[in-house]
Each structure stands twice: as C-alpha cells, then as structure tokens.
PDB file of N, CA and C in Angstrom:
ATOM      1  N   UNK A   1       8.910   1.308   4.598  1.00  0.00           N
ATOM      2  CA  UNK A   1      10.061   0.577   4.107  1.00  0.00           C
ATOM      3  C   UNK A   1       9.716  -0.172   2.829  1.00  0.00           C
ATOM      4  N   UNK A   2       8.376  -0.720   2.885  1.00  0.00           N
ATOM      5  CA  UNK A   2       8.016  -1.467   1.488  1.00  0.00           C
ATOM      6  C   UNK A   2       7.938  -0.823   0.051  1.00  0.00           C
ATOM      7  N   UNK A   3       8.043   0.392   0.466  1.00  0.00           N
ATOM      8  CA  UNK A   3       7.917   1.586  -0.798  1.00  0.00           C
ATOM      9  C   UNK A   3       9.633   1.606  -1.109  1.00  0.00           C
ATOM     10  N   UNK A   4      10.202   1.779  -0.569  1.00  0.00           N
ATOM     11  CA  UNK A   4      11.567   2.080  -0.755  1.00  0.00           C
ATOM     12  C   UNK A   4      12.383   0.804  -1.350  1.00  0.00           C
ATOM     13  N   UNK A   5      11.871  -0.195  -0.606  1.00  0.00           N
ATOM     14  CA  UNK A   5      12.181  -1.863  -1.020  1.00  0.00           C
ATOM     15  C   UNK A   5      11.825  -2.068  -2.701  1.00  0.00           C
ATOM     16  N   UNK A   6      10.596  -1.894  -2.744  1.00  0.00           N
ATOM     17  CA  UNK A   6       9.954  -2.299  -4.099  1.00  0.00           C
ATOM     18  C   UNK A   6      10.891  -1.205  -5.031  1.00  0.00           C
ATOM     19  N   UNK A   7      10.530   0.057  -4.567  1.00  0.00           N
ATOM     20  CA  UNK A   7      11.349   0.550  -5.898  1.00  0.00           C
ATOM     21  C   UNK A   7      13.127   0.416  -5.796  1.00  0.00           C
ATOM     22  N   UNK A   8      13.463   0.039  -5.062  1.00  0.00           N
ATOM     23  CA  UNK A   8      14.876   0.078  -5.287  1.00  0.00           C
ATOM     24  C   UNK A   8      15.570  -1.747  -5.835  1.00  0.00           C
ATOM     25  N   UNK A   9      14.454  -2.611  -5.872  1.00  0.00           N
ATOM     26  CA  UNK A   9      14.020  -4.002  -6.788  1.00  0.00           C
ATOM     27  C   UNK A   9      13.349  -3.468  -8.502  1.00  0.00           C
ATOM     28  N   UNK A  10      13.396  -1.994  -8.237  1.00  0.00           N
ATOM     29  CA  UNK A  10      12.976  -1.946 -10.209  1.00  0.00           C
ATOM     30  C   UNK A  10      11.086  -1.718 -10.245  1.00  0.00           C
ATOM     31  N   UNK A  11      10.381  -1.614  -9.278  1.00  0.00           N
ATOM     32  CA  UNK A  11       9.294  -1.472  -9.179  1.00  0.00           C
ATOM     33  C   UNK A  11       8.324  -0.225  -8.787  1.00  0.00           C
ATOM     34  N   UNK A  12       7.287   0.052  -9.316  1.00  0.00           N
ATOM     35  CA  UNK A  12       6.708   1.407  -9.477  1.00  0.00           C
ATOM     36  C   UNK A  12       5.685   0.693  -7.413  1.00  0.00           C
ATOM     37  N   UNK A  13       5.810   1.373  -7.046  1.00  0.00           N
ATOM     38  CA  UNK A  13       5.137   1.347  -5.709  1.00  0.00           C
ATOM     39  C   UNK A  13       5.007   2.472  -4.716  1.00  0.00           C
ATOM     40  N   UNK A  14       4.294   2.387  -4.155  1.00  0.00           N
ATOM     41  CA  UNK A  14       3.312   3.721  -2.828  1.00  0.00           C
ATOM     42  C   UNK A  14       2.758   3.078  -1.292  1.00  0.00           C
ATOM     43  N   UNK A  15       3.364   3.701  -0.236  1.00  0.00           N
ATOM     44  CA  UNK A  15       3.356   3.020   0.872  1.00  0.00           C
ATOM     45  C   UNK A  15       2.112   3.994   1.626  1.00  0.00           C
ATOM     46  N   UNK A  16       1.484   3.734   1.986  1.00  0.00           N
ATOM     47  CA  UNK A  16       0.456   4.436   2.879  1.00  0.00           C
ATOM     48  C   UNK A  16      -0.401   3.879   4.292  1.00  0.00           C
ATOM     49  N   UNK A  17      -0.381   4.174   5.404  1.00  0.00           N
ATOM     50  CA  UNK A  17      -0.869   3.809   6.452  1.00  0.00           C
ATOM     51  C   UNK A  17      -2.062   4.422   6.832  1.00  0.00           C
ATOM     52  N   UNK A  18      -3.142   3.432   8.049  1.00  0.00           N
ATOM     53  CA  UNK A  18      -4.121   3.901   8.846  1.00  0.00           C
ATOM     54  C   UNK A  18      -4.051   5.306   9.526  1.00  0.00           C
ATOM     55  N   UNK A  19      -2.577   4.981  10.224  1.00  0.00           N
ATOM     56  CA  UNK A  19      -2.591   6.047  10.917  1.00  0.00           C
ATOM     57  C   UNK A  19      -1.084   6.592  10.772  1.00  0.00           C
ATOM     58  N   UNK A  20      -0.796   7.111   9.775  1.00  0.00           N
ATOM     59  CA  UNK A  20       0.336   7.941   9.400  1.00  0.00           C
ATOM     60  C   UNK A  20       0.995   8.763  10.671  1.00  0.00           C
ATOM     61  N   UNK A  21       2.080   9.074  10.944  1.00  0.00           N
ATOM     62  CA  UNK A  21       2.792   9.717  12.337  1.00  0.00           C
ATOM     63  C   UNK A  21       2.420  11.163  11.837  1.00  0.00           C
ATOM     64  N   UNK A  22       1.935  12.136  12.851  1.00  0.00           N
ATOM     65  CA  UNK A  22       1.858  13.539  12.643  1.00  0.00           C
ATOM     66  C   UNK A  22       2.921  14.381  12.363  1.00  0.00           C
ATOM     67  N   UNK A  23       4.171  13.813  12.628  1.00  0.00           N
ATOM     68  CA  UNK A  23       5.232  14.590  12.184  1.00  0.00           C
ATOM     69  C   UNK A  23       5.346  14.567  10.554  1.00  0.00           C
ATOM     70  N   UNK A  24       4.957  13.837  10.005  1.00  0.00           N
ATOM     71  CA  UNK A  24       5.110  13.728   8.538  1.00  0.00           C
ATOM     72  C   UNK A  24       6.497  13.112   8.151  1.00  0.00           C
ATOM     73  N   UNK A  25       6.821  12.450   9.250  1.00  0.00           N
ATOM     74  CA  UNK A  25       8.390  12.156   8.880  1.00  0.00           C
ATOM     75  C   UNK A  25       8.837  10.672   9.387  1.00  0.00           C
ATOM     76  N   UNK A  26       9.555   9.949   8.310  1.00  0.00           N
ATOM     77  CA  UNK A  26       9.970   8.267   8.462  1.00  0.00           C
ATOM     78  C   UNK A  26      10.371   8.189   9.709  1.00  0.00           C
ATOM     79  N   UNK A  27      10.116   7.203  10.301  1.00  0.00           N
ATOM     80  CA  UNK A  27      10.773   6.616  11.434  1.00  0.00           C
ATOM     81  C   UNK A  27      12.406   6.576  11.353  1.00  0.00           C
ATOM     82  N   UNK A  28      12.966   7.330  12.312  1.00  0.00           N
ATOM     83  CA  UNK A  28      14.579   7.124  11.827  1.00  0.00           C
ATOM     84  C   UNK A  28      15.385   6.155  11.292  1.00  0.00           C
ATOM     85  N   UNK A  29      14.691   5.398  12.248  1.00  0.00           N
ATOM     86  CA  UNK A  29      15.893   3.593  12.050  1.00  0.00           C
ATOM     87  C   UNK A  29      15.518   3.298  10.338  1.00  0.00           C
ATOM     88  N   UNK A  30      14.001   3.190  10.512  1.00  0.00           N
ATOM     89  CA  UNK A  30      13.406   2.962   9.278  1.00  0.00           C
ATOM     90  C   UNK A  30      14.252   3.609   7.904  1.00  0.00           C
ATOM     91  N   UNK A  31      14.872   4.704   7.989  1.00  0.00           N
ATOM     92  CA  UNK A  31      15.339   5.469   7.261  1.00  0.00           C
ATOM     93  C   UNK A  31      16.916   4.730   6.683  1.00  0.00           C
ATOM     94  N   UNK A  32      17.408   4.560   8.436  1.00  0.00           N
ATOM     95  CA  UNK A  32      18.871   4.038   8.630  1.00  0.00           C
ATOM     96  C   UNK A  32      18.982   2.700   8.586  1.00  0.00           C
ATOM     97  N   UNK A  33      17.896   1.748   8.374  1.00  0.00           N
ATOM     98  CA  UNK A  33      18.202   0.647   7.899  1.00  0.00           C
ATOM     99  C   UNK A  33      18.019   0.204   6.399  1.00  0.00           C
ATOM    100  N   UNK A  34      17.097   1.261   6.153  1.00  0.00           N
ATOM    101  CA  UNK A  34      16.992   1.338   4.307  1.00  0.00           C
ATOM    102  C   UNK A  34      18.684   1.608   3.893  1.00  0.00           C
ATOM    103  N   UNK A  35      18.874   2.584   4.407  1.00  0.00           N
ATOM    104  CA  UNK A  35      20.263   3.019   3.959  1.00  0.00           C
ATOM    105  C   UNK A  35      21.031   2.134   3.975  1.00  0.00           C
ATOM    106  N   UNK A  36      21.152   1.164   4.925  1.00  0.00           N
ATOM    107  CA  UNK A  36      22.259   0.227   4.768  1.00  0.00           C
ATOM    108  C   UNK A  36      22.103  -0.369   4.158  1.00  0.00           C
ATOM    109  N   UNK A  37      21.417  -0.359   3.300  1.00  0.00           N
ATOM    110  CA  UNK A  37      21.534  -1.487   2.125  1.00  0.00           C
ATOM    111  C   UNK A  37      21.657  -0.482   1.045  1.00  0.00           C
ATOM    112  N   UNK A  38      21.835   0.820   0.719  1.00  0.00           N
ATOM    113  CA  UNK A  38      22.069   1.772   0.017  1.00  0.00           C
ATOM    114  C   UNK A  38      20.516   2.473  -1.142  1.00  0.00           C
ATOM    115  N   UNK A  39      19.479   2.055  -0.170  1.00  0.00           N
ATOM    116  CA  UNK A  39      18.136   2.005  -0.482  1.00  0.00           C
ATOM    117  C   UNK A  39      17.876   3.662  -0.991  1.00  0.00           C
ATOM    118  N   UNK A  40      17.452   4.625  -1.638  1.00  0.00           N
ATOM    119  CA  UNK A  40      17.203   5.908  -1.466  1.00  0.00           C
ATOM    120  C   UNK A  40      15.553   6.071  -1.049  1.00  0.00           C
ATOM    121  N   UNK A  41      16.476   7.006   0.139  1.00  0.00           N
ATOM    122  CA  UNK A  41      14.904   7.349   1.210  1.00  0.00           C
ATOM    123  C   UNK A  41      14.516   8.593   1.043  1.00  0.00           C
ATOM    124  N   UNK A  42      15.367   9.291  -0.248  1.00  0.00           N
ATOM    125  CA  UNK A  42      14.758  10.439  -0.239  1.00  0.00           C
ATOM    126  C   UNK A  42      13.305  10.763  -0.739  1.00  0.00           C
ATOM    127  N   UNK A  43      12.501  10.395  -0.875  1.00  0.00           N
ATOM    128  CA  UNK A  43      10.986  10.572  -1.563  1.00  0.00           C
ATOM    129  C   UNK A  43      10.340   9.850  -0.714  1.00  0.00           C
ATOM    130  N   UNK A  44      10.706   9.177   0.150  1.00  0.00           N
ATOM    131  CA  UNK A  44       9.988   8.328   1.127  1.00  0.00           C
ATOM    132  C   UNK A  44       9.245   8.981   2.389  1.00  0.00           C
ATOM    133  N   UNK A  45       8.231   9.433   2.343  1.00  0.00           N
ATOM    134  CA  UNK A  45       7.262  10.149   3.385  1.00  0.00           C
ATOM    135  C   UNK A  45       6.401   9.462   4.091  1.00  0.00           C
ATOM    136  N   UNK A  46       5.398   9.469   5.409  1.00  0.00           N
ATOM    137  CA  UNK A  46       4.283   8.949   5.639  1.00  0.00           C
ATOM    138  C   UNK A  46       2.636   9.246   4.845  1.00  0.00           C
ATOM    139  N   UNK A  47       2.495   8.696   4.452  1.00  0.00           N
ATOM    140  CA  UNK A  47       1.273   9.212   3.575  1.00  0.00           C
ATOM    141  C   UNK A  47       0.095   8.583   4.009  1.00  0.00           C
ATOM    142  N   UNK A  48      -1.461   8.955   4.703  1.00  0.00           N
ATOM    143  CA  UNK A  48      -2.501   8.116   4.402  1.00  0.00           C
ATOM    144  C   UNK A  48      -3.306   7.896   3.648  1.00  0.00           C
ATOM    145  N   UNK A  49      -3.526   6.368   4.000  1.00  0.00           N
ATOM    146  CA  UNK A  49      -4.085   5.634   3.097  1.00  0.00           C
ATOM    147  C   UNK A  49      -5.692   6.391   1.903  1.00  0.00           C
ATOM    148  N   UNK A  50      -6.127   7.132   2.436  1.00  0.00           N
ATOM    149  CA  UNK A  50      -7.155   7.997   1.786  1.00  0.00           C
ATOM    150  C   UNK A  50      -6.432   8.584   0.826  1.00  0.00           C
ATOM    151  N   UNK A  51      -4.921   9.022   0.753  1.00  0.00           N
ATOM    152  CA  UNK A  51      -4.232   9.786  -0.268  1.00  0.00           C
ATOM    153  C   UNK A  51      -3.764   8.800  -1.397  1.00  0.00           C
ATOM    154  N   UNK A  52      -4.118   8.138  -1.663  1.00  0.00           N
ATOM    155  CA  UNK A  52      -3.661   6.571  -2.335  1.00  0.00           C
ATOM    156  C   UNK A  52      -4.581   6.321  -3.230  1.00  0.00           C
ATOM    157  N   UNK A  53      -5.013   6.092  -4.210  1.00  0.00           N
ATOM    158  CA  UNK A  53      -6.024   5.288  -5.227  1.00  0.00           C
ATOM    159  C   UNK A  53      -5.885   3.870  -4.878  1.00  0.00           C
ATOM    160  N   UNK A  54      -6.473   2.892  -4.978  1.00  0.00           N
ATOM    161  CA  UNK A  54      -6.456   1.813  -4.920  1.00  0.00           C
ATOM    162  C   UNK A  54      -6.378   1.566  -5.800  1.00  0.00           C
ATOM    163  N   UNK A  55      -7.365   1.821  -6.862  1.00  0.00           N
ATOM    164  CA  UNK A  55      -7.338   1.528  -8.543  1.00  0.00           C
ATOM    165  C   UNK A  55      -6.382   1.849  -9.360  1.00  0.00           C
ATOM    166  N   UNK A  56      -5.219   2.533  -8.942  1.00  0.00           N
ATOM    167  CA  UNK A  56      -3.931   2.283  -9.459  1.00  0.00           C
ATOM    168  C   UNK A  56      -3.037   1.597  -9.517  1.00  0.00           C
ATOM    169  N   UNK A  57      -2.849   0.302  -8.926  1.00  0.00           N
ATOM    170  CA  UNK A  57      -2.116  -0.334  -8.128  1.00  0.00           C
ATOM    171  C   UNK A  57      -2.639  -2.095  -9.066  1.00  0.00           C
ATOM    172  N   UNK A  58      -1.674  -2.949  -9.005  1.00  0.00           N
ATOM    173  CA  UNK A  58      -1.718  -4.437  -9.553  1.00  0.00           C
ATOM    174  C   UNK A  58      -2.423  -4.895  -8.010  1.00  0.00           C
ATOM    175  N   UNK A  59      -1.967  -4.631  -7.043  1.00  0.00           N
ATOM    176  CA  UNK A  59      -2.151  -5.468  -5.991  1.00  0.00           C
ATOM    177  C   UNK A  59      -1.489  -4.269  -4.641  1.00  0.00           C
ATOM    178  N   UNK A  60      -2.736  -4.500  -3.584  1.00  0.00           N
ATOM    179  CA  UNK A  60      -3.215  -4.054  -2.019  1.00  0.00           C
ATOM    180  C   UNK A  60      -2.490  -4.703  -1.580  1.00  0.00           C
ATOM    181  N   UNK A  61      -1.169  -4.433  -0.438  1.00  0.00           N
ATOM    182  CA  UNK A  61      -0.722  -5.431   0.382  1.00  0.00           C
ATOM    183  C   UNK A  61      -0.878  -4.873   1.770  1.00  0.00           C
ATOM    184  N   UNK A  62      -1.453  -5.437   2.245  1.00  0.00           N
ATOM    185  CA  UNK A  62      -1.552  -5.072   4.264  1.00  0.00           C
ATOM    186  C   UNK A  62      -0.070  -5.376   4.822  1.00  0.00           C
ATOM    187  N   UNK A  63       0.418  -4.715   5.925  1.00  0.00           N
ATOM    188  CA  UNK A  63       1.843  -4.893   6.377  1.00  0.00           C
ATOM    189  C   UNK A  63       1.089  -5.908   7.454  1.00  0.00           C
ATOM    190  N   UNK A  64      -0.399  -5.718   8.126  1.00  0.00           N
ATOM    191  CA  UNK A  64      -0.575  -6.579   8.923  1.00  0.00           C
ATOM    192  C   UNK A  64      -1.043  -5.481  10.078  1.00  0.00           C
ATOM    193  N   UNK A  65       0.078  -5.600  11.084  1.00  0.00           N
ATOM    194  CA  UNK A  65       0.049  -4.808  12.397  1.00  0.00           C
ATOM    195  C   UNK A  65      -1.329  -4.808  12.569  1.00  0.00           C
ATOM    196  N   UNK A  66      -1.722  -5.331  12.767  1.00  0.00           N
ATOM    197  CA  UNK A  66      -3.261  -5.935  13.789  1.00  0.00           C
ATOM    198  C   UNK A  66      -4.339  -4.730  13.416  1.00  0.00           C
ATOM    199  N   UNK A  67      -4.399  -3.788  11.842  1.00  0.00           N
ATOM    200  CA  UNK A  67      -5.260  -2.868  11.725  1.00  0.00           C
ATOM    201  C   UNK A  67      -6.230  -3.329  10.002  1.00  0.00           C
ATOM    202  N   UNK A  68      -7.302  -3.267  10.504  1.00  0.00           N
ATOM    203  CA  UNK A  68      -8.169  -3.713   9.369  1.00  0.00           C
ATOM    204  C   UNK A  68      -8.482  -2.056   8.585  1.00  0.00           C
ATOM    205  N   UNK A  69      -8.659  -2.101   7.355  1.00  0.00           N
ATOM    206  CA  UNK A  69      -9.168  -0.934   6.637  1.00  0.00           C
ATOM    207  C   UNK A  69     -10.258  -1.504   5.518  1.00  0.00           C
ATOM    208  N   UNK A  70     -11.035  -1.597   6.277  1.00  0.00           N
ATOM    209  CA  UNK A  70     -12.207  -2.024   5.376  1.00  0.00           C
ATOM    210  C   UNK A  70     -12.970  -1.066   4.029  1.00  0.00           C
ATOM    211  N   UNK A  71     -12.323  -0.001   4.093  1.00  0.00           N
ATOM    212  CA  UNK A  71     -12.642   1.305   2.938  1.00  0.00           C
ATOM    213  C   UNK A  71     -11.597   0.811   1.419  1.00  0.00           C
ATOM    214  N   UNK A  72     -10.432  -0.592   1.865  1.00  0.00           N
ATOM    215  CA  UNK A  72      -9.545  -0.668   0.648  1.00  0.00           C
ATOM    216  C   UNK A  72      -9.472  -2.040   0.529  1.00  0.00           C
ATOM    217  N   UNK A  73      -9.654  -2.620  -1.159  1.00  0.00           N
ATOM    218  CA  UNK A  73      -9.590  -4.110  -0.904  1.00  0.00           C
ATOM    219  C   UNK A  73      -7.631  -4.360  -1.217  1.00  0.00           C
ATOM    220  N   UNK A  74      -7.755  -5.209  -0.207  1.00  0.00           N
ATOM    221  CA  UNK A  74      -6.577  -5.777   0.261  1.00  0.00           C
ATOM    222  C   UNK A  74      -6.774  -6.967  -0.612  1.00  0.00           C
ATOM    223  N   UNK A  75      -5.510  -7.583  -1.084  1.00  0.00           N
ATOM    224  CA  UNK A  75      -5.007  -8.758  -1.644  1.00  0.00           C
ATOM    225  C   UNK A  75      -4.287  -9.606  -1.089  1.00  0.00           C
ATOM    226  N   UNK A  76      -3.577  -9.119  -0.234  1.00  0.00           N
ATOM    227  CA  UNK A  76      -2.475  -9.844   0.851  1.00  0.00           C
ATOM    228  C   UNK A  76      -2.716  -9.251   1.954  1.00  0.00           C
ATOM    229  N   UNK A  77      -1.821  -9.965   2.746  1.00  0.00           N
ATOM    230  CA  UNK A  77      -2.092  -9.235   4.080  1.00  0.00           C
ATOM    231  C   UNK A  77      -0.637 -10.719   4.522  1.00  0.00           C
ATOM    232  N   UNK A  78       0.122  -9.417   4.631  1.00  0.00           N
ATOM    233  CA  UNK A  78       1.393 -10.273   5.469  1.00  0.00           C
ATOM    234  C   UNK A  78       1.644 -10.390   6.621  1.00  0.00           C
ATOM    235  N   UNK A  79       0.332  -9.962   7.400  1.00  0.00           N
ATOM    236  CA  UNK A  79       0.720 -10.175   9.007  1.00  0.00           C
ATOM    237  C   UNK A  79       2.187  -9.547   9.881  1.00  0.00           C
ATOM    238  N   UNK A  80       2.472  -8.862   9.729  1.00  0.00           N
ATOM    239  CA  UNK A  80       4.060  -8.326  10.184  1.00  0.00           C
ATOM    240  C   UNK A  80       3.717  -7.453  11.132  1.00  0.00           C
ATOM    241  N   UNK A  81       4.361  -7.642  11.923  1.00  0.00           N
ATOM    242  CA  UNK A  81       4.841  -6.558  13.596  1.00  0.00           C
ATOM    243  C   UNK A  81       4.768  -5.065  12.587  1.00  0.00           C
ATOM    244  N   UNK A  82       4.227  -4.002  13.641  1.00  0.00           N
ATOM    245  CA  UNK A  82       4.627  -3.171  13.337  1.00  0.00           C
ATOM    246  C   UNK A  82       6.374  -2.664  13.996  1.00  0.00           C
ATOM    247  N   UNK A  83       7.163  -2.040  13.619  1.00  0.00           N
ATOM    248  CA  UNK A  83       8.636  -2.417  14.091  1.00  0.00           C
ATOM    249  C   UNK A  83       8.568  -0.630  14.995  1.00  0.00           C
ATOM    250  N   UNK A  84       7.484  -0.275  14.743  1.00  0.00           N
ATOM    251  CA  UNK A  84       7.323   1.361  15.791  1.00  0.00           C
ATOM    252  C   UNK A  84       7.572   0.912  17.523  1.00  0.00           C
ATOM    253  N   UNK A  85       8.758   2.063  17.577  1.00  0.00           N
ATOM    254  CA  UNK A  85       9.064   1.885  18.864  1.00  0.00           C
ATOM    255  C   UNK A  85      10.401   0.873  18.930  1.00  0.00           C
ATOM    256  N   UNK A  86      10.424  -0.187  18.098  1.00  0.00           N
ATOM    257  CA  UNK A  86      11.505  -0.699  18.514  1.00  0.00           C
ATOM    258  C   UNK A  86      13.202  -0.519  18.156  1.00  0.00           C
ATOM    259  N   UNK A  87      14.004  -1.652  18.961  1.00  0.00           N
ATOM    260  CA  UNK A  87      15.824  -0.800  18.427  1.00  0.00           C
ATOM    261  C   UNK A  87      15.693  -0.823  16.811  1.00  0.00           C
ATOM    262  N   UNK A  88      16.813  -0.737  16.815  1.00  0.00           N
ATOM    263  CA  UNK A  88      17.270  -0.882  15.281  1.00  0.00           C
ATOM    264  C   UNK A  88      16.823  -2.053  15.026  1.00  0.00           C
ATOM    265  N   UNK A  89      17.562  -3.336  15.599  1.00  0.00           N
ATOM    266  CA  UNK A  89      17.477  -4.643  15.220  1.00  0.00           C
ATOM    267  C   UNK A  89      16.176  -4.668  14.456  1.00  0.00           C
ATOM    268  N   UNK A  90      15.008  -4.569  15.362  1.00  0.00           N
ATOM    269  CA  UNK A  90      13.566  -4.795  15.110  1.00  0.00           C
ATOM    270  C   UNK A  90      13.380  -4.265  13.472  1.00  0.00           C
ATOM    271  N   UNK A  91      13.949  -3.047  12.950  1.00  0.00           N
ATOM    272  CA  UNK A  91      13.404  -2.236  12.007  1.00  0.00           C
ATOM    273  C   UNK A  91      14.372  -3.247  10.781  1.00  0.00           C
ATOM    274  N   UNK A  92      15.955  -3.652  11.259  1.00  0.00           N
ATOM    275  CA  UNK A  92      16.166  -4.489  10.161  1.00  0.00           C
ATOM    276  C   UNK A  92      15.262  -5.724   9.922  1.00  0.00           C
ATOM    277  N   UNK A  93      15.022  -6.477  10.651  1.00  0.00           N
ATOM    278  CA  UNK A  93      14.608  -7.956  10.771  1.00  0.00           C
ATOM    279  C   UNK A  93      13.043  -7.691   9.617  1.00  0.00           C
ATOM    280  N   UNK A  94      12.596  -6.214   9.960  1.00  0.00           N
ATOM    281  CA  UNK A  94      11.134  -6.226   9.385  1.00  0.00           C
ATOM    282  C   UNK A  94      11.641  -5.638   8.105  1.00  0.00           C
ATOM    283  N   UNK A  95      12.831  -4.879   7.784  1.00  0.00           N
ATOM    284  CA  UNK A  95      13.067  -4.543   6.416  1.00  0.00           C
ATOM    285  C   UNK A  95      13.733  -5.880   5.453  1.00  0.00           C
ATOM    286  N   UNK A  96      14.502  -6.452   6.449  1.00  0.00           N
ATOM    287  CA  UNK A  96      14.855  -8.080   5.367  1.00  0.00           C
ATOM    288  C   UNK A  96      13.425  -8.735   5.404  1.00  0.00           C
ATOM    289  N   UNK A  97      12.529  -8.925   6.007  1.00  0.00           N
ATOM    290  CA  UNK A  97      11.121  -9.907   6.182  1.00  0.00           C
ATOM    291  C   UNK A  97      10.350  -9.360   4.680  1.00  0.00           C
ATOM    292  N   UNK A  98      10.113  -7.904   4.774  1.00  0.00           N
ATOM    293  CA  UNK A  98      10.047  -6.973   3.513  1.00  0.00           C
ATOM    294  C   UNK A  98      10.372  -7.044   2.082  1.00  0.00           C
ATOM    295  N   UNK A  99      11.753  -7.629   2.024  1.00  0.00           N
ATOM    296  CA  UNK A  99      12.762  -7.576   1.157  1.00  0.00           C
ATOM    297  C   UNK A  99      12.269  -8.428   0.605  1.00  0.00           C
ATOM    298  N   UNK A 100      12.388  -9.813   1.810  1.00  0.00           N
ATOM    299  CA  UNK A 100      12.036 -11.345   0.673  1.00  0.00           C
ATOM    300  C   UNK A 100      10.833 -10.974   0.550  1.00  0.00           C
ATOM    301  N   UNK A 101       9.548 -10.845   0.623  1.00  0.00           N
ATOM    302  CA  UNK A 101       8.082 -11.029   0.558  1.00  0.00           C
ATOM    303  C   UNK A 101       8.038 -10.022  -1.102  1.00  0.00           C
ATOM    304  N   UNK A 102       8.407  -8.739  -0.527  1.00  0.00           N
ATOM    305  CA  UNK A 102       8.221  -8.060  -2.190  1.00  0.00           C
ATOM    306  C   UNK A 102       9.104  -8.857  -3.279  1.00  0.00           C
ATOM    307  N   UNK A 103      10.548  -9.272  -3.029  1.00  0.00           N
ATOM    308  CA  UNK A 103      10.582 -10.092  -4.276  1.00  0.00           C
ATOM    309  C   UNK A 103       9.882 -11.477  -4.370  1.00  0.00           C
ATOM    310  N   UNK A 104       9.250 -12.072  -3.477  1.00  0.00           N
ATOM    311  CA  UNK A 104       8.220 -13.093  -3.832  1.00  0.00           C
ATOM    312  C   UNK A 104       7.150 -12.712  -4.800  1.00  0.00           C
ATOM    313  N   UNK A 105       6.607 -11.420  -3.933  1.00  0.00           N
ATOM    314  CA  UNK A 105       5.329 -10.999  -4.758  1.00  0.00           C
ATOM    315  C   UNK A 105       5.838 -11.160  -6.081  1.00  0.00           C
ATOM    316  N   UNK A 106       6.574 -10.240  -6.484  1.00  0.00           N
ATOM    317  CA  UNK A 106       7.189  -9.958  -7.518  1.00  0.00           C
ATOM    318  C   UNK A 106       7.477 -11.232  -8.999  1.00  0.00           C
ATOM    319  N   UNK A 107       8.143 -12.326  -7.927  1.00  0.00           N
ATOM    320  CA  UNK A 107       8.583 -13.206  -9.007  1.00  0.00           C
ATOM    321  C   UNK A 107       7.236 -14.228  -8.949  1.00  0.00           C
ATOM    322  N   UNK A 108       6.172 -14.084  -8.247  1.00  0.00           N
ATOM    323  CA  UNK A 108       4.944 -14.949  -8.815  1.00  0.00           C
ATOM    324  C   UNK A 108       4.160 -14.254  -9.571  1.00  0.00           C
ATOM    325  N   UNK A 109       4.272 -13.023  -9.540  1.00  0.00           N
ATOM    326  CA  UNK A 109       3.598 -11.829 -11.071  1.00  0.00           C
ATOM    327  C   UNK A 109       4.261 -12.338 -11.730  1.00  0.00           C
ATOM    328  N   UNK A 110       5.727 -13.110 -12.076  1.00  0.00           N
ATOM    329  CA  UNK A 110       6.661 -12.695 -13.120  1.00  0.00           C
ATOM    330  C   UNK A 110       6.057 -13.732 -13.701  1.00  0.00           C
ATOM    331  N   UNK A 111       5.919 -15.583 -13.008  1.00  0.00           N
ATOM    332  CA  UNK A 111       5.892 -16.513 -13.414  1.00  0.00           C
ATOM    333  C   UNK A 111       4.152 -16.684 -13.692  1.00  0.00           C
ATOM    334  N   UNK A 112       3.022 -15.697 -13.215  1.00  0.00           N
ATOM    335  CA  UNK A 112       1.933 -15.802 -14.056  1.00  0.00           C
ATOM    336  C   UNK A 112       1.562 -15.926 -15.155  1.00  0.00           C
TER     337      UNK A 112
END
C-alpha cells in the first residue's frame, strides 16, 4: 500500500517485503482500499526485498510487523500491524496510518 500511497502523493517509490505472498499477487482488500481513494494499483505487485537496491532510494522505511532484515539499512521503522488476514476495516485503518506517515516523511524532506 505504501508504494501506491507515495506515488499517487507525486513521489518516485518501491514497496518490497521479507516474505512476499507466493501468489505474486496484492492482497485484495489492499487493492480495494487503495481504490477507494482512487489510488492506481495497477503496477502494484509483491516484490522481495533482495529485488530492491537500497542504494537507490533517499530513505529505508520498515512497515514494522515484528520482522527485522538485517541485510538492509533501515531509516525508519514505523512499527505497524501487518493488516494480512484481516476485514477490510483493518486494511483501511493501515492504508490511512500509511497515508499520514508518507506525507510526514515527505513534508520533513521538504522542510530540510
């Protein structure tokens, strides 16, 4: 969701996990709660984190979900539920939690 968030705020960003789902495919809700805010999920895949440069990137953000990756330096680490498995509700609450945090990030890059 943070990939889809950031770029649909105007921002170049890449979402990648520990353990990516084997289907290769977004979590539904995940999909259907982007949408309601008219987010485009089309380019939005599971990708792992090994497929990612680090050295491309301003800044590493951890979603949290209780998994350390000690192979990537992290800059943040927002501590957040993973929202797998849960209703809808769960997947909005973690896509608005999302929403504000990337435009935080965002507007304390701005005001550096």
């Amino acid at each position: 969701m943070a990939e889809g968030i950031a770029r649909d705020l105007g921002h170049e960003a890449a979402s990648a996990g520990t353990h990516p789902p084997e289907s290769g495919q977004v979590a539904k809700y995940a999909i259907e709660v982007l949408e309601e805010l008219g987010i485009d999920t089309s380019g939005l895949r599971p990708k792992n984190i090994n497929a990612v440069y680090p050295g491309e990137y301003d800044a590493i953000i951890s979603m949290g979900c209780g998994v350390s990756c000690p192979a990537v330096p992290i800059d943040v680490d927002w501590g957040l539920e993973d929202p797998h498995g849960g209703e809808k509700g769960v997947y909005r609450k973690t896509r608005d939690t999302i929403r504000l945090l990337v435009s935080n990030l965002v507007e304390s890059h701005t005001d550096a």
